[in-house]
Every structure is written in structure tokens, then in C-alpha cells.
C-alpha atoms as a PDB file:
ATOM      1  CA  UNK A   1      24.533 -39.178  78.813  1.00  0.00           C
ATOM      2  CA  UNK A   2      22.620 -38.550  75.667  1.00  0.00           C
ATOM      3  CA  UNK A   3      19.829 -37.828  77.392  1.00  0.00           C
ATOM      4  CA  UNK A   4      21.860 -34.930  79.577  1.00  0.00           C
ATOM      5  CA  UNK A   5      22.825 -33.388  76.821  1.00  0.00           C
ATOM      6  CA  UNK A   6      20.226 -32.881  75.035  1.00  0.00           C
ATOM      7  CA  UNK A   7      18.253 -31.657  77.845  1.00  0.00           C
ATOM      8  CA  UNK A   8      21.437 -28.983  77.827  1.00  0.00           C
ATOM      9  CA  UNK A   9      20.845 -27.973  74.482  1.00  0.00           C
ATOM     10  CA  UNK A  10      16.846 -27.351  74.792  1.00  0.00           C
ATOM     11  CA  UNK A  11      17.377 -25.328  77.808  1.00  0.00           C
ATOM     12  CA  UNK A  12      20.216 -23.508  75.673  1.00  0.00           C
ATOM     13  CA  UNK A  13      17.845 -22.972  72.703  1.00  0.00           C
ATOM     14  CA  UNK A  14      15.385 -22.004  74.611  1.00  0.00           C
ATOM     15  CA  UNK A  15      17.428 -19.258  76.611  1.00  0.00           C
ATOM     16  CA  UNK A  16      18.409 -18.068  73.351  1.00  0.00           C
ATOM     17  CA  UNK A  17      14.570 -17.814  72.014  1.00  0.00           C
ATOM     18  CA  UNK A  18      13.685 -15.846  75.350  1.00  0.00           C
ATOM     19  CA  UNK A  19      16.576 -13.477  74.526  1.00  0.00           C
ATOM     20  CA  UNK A  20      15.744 -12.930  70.993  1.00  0.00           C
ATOM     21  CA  UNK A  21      11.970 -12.282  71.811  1.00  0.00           C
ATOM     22  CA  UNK A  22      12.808  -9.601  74.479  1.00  0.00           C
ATOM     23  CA  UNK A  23      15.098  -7.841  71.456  1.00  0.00           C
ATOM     24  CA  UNK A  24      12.953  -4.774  69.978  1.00  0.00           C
ATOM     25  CA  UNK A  25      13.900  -4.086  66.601  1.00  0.00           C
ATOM     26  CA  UNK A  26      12.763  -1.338  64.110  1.00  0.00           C
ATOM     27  CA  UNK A  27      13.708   0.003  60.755  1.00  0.00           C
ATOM     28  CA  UNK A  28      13.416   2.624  58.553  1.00  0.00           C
ATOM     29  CA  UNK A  29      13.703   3.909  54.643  1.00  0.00           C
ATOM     30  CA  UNK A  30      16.417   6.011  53.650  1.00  0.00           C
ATOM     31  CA  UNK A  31      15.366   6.727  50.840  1.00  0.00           C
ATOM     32  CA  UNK A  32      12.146   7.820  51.786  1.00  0.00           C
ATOM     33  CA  UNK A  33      13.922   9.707  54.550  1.00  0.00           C
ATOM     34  CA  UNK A  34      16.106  11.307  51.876  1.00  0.00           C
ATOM     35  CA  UNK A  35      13.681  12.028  49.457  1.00  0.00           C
ATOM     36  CA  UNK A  36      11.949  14.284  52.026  1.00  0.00           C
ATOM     37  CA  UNK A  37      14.750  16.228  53.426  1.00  0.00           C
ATOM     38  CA  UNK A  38      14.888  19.395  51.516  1.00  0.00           C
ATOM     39  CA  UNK A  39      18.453  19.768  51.690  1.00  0.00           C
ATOM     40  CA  UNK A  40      18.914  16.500  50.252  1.00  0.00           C
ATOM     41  CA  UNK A  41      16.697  17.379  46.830  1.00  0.00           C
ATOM     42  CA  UNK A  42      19.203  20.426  46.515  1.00  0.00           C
ATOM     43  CA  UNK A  43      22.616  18.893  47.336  1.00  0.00           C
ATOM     44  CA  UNK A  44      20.814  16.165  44.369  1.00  0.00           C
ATOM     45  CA  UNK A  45      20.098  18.980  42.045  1.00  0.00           C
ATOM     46  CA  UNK A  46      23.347  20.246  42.652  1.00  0.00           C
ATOM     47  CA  UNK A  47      24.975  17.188  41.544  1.00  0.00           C
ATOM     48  CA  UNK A  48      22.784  16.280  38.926  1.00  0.00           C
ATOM     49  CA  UNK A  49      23.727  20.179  37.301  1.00  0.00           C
ATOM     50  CA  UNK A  50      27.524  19.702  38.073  1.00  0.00           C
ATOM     51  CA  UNK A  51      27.109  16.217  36.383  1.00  0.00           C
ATOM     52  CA  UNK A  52      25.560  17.444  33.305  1.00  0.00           C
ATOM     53  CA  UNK A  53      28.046  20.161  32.826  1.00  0.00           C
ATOM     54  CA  UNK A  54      30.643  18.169  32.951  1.00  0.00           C
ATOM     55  CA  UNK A  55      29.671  15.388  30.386  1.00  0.00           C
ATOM     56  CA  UNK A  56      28.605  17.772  28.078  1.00  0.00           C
ATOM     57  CA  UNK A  57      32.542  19.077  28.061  1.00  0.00           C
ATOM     58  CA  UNK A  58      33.693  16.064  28.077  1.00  0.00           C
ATOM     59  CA  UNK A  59      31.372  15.059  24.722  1.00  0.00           C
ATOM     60  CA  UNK A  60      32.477  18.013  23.135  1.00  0.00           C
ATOM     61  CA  UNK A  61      35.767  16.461  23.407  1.00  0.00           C
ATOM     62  CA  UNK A  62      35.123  13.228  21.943  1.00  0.00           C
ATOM     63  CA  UNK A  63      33.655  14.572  19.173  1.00  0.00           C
ATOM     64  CA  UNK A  64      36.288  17.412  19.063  1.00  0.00           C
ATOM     65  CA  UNK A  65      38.681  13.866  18.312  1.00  0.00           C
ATOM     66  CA  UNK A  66      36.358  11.975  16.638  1.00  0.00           C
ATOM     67  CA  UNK A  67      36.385  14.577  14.069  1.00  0.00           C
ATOM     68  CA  UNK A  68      40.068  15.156  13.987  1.00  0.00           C
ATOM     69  CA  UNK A  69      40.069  11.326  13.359  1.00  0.00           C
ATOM     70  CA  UNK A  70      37.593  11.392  10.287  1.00  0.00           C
ATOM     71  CA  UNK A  71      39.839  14.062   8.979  1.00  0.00           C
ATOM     72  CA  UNK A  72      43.264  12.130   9.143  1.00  0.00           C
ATOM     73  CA  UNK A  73      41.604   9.056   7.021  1.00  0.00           C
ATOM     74  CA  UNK A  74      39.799  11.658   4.632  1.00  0.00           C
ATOM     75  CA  UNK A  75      43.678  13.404   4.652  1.00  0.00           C
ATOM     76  CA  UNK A  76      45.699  10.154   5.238  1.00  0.00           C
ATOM     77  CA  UNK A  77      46.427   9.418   1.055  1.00  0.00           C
ATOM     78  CA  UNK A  78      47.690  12.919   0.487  1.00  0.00           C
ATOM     79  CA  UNK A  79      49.519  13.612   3.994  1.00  0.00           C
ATOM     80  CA  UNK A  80      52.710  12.898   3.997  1.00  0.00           C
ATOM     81  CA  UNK A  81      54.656   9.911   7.109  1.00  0.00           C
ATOM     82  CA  UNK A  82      55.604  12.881   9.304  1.00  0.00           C
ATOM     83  CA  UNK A  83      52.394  15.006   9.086  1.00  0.00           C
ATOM     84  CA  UNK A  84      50.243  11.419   9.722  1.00  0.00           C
ATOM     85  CA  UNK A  85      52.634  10.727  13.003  1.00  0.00           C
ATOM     86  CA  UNK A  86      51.827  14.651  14.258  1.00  0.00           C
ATOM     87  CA  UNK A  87      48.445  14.189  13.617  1.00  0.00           C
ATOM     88  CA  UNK A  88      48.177  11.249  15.356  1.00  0.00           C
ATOM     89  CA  UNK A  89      50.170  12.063  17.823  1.00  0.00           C
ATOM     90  CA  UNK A  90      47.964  15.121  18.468  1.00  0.00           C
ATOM     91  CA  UNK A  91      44.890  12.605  18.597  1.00  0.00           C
ATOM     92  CA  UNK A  92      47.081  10.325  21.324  1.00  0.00           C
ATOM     93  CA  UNK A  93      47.415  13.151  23.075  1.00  0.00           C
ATOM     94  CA  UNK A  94      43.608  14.695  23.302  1.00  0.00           C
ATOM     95  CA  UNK A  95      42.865  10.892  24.133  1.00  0.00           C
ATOM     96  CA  UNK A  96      45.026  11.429  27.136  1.00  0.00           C
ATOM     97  CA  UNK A  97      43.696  14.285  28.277  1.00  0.00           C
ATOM     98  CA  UNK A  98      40.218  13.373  28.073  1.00  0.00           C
ATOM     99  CA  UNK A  99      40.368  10.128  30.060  1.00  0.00           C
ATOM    100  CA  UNK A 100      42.294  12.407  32.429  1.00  0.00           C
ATOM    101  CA  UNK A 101      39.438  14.785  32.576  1.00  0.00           C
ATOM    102  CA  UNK A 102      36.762  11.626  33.391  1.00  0.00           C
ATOM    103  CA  UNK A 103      39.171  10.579  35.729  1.00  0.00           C
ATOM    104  CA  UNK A 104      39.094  14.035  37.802  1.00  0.00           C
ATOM    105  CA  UNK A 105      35.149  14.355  37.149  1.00  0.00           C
ATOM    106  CA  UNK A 106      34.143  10.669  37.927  1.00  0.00           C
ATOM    107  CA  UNK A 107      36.908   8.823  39.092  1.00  0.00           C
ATOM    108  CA  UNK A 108      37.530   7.524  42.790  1.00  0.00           C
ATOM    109  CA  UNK A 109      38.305  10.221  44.245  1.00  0.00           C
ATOM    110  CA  UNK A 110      37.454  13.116  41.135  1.00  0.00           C
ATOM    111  CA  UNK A 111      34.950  16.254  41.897  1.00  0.00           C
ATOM    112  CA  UNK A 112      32.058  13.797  41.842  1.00  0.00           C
ATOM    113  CA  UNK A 113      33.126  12.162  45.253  1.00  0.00           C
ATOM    114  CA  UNK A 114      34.286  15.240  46.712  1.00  0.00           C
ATOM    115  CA  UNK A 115      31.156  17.494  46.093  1.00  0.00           C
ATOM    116  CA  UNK A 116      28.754  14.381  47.158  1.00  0.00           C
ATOM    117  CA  UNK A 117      31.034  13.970  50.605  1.00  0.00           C
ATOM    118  CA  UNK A 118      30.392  17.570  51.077  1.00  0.00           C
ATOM    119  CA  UNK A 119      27.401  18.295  49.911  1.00  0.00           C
ATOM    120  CA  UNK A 120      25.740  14.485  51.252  1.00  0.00           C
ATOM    121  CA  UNK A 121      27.818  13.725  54.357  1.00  0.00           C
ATOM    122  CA  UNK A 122      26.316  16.177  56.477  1.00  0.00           C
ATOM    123  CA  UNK A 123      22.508  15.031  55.955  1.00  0.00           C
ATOM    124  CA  UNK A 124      23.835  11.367  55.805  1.00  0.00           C
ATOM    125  CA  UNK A 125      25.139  12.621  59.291  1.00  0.00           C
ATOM    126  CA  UNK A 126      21.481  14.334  60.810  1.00  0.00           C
ATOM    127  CA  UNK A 127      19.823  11.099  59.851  1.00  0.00           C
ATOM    128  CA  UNK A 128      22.427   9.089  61.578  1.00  0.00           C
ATOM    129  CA  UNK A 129      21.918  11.084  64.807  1.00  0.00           C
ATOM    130  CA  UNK A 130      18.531  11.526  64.870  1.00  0.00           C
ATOM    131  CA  UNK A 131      17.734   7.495  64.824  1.00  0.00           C
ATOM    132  CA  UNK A 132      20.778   7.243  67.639  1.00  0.00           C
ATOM    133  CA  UNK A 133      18.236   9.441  69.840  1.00  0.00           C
ATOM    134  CA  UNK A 134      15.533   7.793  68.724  1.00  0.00           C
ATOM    135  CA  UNK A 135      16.496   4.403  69.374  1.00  0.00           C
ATOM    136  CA  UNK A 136      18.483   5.216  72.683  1.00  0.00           C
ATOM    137  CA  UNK A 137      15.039   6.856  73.312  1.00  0.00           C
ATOM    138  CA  UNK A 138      12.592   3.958  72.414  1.00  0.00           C
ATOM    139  CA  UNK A 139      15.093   1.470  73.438  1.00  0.00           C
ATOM    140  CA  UNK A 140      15.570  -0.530  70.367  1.00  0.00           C
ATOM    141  CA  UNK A 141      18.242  -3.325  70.250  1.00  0.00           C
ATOM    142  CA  UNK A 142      18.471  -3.237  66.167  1.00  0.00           C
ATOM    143  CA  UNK A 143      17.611  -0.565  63.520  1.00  0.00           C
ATOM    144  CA  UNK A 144      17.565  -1.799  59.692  1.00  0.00           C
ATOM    145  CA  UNK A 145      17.605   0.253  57.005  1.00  0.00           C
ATOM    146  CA  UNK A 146      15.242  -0.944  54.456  1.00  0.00           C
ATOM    147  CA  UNK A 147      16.388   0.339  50.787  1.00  0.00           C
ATOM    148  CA  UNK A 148      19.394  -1.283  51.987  1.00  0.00           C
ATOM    149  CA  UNK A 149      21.154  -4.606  50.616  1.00  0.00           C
ATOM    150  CA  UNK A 150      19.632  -5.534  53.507  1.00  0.00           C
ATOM    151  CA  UNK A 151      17.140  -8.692  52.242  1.00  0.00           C
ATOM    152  CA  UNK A 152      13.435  -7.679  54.099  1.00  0.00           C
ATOM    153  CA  UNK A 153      11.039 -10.362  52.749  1.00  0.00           C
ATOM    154  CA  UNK A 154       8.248  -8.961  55.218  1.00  0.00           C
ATOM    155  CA  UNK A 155       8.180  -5.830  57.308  1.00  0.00           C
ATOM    156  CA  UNK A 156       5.208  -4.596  59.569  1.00  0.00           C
ATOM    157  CA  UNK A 157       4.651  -1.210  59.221  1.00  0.00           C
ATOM    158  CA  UNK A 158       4.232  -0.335  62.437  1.00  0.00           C
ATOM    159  CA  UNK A 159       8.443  -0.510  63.323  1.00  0.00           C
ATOM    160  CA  UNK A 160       8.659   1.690  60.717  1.00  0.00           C
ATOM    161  CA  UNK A 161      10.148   4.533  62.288  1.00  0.00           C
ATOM    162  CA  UNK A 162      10.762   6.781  59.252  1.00  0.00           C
ATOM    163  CA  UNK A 163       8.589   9.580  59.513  1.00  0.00           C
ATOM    164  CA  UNK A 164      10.203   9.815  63.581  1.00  0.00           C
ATOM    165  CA  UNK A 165      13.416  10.448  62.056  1.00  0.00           C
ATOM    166  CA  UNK A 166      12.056  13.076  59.878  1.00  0.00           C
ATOM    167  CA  UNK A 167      10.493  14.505  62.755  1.00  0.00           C
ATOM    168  CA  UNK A 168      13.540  14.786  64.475  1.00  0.00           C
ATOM    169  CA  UNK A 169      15.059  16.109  61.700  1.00  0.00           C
ATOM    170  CA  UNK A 170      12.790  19.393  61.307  1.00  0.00           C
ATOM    171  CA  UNK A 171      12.906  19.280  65.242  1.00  0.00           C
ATOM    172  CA  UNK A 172      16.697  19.931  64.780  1.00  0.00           C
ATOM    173  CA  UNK A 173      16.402  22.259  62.145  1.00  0.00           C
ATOM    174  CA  UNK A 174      14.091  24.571  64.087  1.00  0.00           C
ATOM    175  CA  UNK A 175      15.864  24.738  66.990  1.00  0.00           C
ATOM    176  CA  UNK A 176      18.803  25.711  65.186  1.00  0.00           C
ATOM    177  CA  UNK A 177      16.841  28.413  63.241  1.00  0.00           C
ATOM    178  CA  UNK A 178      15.893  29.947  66.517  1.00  0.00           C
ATOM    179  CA  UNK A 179      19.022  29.608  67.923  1.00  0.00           C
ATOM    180  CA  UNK A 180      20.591  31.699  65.022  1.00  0.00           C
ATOM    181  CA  UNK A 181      17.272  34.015  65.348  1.00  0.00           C
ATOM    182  CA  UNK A 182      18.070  34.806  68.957  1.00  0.00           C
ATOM    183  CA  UNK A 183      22.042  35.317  68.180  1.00  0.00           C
ATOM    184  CA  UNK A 184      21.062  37.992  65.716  1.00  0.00           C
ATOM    185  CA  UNK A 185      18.680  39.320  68.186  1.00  0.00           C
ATOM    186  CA  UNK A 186      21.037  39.563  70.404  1.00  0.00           C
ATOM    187  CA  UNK A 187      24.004  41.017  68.555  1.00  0.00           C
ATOM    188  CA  UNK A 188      21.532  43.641  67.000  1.00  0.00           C
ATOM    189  CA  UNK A 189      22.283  47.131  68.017  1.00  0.00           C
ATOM    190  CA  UNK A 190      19.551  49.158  69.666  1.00  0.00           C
ATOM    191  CA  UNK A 191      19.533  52.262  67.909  1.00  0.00           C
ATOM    192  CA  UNK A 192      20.398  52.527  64.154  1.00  0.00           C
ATOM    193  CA  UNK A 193      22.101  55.871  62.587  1.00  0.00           C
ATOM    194  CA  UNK A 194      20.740  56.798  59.269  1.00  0.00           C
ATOM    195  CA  UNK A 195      23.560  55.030  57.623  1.00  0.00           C
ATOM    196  CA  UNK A 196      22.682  51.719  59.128  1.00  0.00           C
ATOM    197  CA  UNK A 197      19.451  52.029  58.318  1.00  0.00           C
ATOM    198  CA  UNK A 198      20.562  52.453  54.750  1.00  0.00           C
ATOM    199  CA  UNK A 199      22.695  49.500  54.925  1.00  0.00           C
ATOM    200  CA  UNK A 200      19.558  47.225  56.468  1.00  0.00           C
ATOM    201  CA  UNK A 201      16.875  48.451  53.741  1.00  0.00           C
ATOM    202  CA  UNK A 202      19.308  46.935  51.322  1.00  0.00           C
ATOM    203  CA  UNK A 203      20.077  43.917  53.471  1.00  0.00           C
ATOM    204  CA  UNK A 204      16.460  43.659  53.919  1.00  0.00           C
ATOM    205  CA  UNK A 205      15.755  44.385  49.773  1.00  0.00           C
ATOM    206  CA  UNK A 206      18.438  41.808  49.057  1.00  0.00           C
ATOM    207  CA  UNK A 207      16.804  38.988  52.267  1.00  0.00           C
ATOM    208  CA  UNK A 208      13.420  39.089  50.589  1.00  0.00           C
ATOM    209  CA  UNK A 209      15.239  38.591  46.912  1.00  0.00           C
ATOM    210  CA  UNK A 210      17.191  36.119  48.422  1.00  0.00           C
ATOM    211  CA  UNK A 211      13.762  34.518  49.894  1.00  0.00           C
ATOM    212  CA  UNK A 212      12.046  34.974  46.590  1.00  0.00           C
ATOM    213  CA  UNK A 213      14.563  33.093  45.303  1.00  0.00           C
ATOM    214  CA  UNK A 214      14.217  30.106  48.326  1.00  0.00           C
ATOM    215  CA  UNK A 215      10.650  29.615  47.751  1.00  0.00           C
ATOM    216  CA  UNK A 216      10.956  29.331  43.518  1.00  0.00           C
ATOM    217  CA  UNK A 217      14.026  26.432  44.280  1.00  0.00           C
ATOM    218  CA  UNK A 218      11.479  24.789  46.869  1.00  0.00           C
ATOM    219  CA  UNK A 219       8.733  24.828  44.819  1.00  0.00           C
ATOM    220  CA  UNK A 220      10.685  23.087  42.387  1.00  0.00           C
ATOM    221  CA  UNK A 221      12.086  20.976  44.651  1.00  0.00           C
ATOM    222  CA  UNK A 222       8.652  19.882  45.421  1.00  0.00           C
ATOM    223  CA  UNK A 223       7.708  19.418  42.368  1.00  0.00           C
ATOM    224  CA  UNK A 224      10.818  17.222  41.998  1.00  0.00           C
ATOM    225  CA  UNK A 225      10.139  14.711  44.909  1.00  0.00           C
ATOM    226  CA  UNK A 226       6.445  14.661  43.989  1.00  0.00           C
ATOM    227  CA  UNK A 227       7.798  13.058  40.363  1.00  0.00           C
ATOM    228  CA  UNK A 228      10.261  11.286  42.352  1.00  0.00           C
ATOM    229  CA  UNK A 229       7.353   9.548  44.679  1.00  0.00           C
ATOM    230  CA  UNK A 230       5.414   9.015  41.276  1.00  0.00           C
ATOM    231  CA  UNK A 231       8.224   7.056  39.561  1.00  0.00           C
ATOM    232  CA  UNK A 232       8.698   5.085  42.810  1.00  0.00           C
ATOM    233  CA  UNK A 233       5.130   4.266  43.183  1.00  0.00           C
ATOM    234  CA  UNK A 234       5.028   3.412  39.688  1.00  0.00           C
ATOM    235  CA  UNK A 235       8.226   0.934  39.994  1.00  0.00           C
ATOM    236  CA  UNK A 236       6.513  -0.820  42.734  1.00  0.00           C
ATOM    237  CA  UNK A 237       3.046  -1.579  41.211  1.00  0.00           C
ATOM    238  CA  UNK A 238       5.176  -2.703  38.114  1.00  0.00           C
ATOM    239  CA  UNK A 239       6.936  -4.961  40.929  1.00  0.00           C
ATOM    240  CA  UNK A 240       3.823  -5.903  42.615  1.00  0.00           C
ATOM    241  CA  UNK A 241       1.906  -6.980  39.372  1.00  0.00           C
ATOM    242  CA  UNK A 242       4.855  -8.830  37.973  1.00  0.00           C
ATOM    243  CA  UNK A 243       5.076 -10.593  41.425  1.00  0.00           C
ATOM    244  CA  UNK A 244       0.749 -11.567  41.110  1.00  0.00           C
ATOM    245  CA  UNK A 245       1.775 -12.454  37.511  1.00  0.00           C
ATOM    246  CA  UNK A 246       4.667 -14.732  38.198  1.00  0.00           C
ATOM    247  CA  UNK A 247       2.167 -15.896  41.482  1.00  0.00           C
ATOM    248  CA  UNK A 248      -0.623 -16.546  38.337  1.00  0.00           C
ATOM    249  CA  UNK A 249       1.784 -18.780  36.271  1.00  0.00           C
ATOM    250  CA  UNK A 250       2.728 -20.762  38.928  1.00  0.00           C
ATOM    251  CA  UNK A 251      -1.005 -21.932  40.163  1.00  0.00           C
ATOM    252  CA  UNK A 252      -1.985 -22.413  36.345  1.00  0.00           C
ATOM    253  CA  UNK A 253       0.767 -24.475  35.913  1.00  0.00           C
ATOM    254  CA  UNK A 254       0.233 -26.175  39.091  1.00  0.00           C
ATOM    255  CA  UNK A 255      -3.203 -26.932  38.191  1.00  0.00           C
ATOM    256  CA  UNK A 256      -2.533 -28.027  34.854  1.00  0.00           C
ATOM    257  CA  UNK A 257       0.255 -30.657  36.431  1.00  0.00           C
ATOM    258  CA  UNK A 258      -2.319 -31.922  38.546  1.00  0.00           C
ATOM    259  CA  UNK A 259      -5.122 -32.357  36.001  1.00  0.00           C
ATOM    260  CA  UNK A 260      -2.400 -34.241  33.587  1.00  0.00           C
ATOM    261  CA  UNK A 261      -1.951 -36.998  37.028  1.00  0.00           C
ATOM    262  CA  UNK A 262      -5.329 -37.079  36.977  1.00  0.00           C
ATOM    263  CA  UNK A 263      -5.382 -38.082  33.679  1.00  0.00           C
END
């Protein structure tokens, strides 16, 4: 009987082993993904200004109270009860209001959430799609995402299918471009009165502005994820040579353990 079943589970275990080593599996890094998607770097930049504005009002208003505060106790021995309670009651109330105001920049569901949803969501979204095709193309059974909580202790580069995604991603981008190219081609009119040929000059004027414009923001976007690259790079060789260091310690003290048994 023993022997029966346990002839039941190696066949078992084996099945299993069979199954998992037909399984293709891939991954990729979003943030790499991210961090070269243009749109991403401005919806980022976006952020990052609406963040800063809003900190630096709600600073002013700290040390709009802070100050009110320092001049109640400078105040306090010369103030009489009921000028102290209005002054403190004032100070309650800008209290109030400004954890109201973090709460509607930064809070669950402030500005914060709703301009990253918006702003986010919709690249979140083209990644998401474009490594459905890919894997319903390439047939894969599992796609990780790397910069994930996900725990990789190894990955081989080659089921790294980042810069596929990417691909897909200006793939997507061009056809729509051409799509909207056509549309206007189409819903151009084929002779122009003088009067619409003012009204394109300008268009025109204000399309090559507008594409000034474009290229300074993309330069600077560039510039952006280039420092953005650097500072990762520069996080992982700190990784990578605490890693050999820690990997250093441990054979020293290995080898001094073993030279002390010697001993």
C-alpha cells in the first residue's frame, strides 16, 4: 500500500514538473517602461509643479500661524481673558483650515489622486494593453513586473520584454498620429477663400509656436530621464558594491573562523 502510493505521488510530481516546464514566462520593468514614455515624464512634471505649488501655500500658512502664535505669548501678559480666547480661537481656526487644505491637496482622495488618475491612468492603461498583445502574441503563460513587490532574486535578461512594450507603445502612437493626419486630410477643404487662408497662416504661425514650444518641454524632458537613468544607475552600483562588501565580510570572517579551529 505504501508502496502504491508513493508511486502515485512521483507520477503526480512529476506531471506537475512537466507542466511547469512547458509554462513560458517573461517580465518586464515598469519603471524603465515609464521612465521612457514621454507622456509619462510630463504627466510627472505636471505633478511634481502642482505639488510644489501647493506646499508652498500651505507653508505660507503655517508660518502665517506660527507667527500669529509667537505674537499671542509676546502679547499674552498685556491682553486681556477675552482678547487671548479670540486670538486663540482665530489660531484654532487657521489650524482647521489648513489641515483641511492638506486634506484636499494630499489626502485619499484630494487633487493629488485625482490629477495622477487622470493624468497616469491612461499610460498605466497603453502599457497594460500593449503586454496583453504581446503576450497573447508570444504566448506567455505569466508576465512579472520587476520594480514590483514582486521578490526577483535572479532574472535572465533575455525574458525581458521591456523594450517590446515600448515598441508597441510608439507603434500605437504612430498609428494614431496618422490616423488623426488622414482625418484632417480628409476633412480639409479643397479650395481656400482669402479669409481662410488668413485664418490658416495664423493657425499655422500659432502650430509652429505651439511646436517650438513641444520640442523645448522634450528637450527637457530628456534631459530629465537622462538624470533620472543617472540616479538609478548610481543607486544600483551603490547596491551592487554594498552587496560585494557585505559578500567581503562574510568570507573574511569565514576565514578567520576557520583559522581560529585550526588553531
Amino acid at each position: 500500500m505504501k508502496k502504491i502510493i508513493l508511486l502515485t505521488i512521483l507520477l503526480v510530481s512529476s506531471s506537475i514538473i512537466r507542466s511547469q516546464r512547458n509554462q513560458i514566462i517573461a517580465y518586464i520593468d515598469m519603471e524603465y517602461i515609464l521612465e521612457n514614455v514621454p507622456e509619462y515624464l510630463e504627466a510627472q512634471n505636471t505633478l511634481d509643479e502642482k505639488v510644489v505649488k501647493w506646499r508652498q501655500k500651505l507653508d505660507k500658512e503655517a508660518r502665517n500661524i506660527e507667527i500669529l502664535k509667537e505674537d499671542l505669548a509676546n502679547e499674552k501678559a498685556i491682553l486681556t481673558t477675552d482678547l487671548i480666547e479670540e486670538k486663540e480661537e482665530e489660531i484654532s481656526l487657521k489650524q482647521n483650515e489648513l489641515r483641511r487644505l492638506e486634506s484636499l491637496y494630499f489626502g485619499p482622495n484630494g487633487d493629488l489622486f485625482s490629477l495622477r488618475k487622470q493624468l497616469v491612468k491612461p499610460i498605466q492603461d497603453q502599457v497594460y494593453n500593449a503586454v496583453q498583445n504581446i503576450a497573447a502574441r508570444k504566448k506567455f503563460d505569466f508576465v512579472f513586473d520587476k520594480s514590483s513587490e514582486l521578490v526577483m532574486l535572479y532574472s535572465n535578461k533575455k525574458y525581458d520584454i521591456s523594450e517590446l512594450v515600448l515598441a508597441s507603445i510608439d507603434r500605437t502612437r504612430l498609428i494614431e498620429e496618422k490616423k488623426e493626419q488622414k482625418e484632417a486630410a480628409k476633412n480639409a477643404p479643397k479650395e481656400l477663400t482669402n479669409k481662410q487662408k488668413e485664418v490658416l497662416a495664423k493657425k499655422e504661425k500659432a502650430v509652429e509656436a505651439a511646436l517650438s514650444k513641444k520640442e523645448a518641454r522634450k528637450k527637457a524632458i530628456e534631459q530629465k530621464r537622462a538624470e533620472l537613468l543617472k540616479k538609478r544607475e548610481e543607486k544600483r552600483e551603490l547596491l551592487r558594491k554594498k552587496k560585494e562588501a557585505l559578500r567581503k565580510k562574510k568570507e573574511d570572517l569565514k576565514k578567520k573562523v576557520n583559522k581560529d579551529q585550526k588553531q
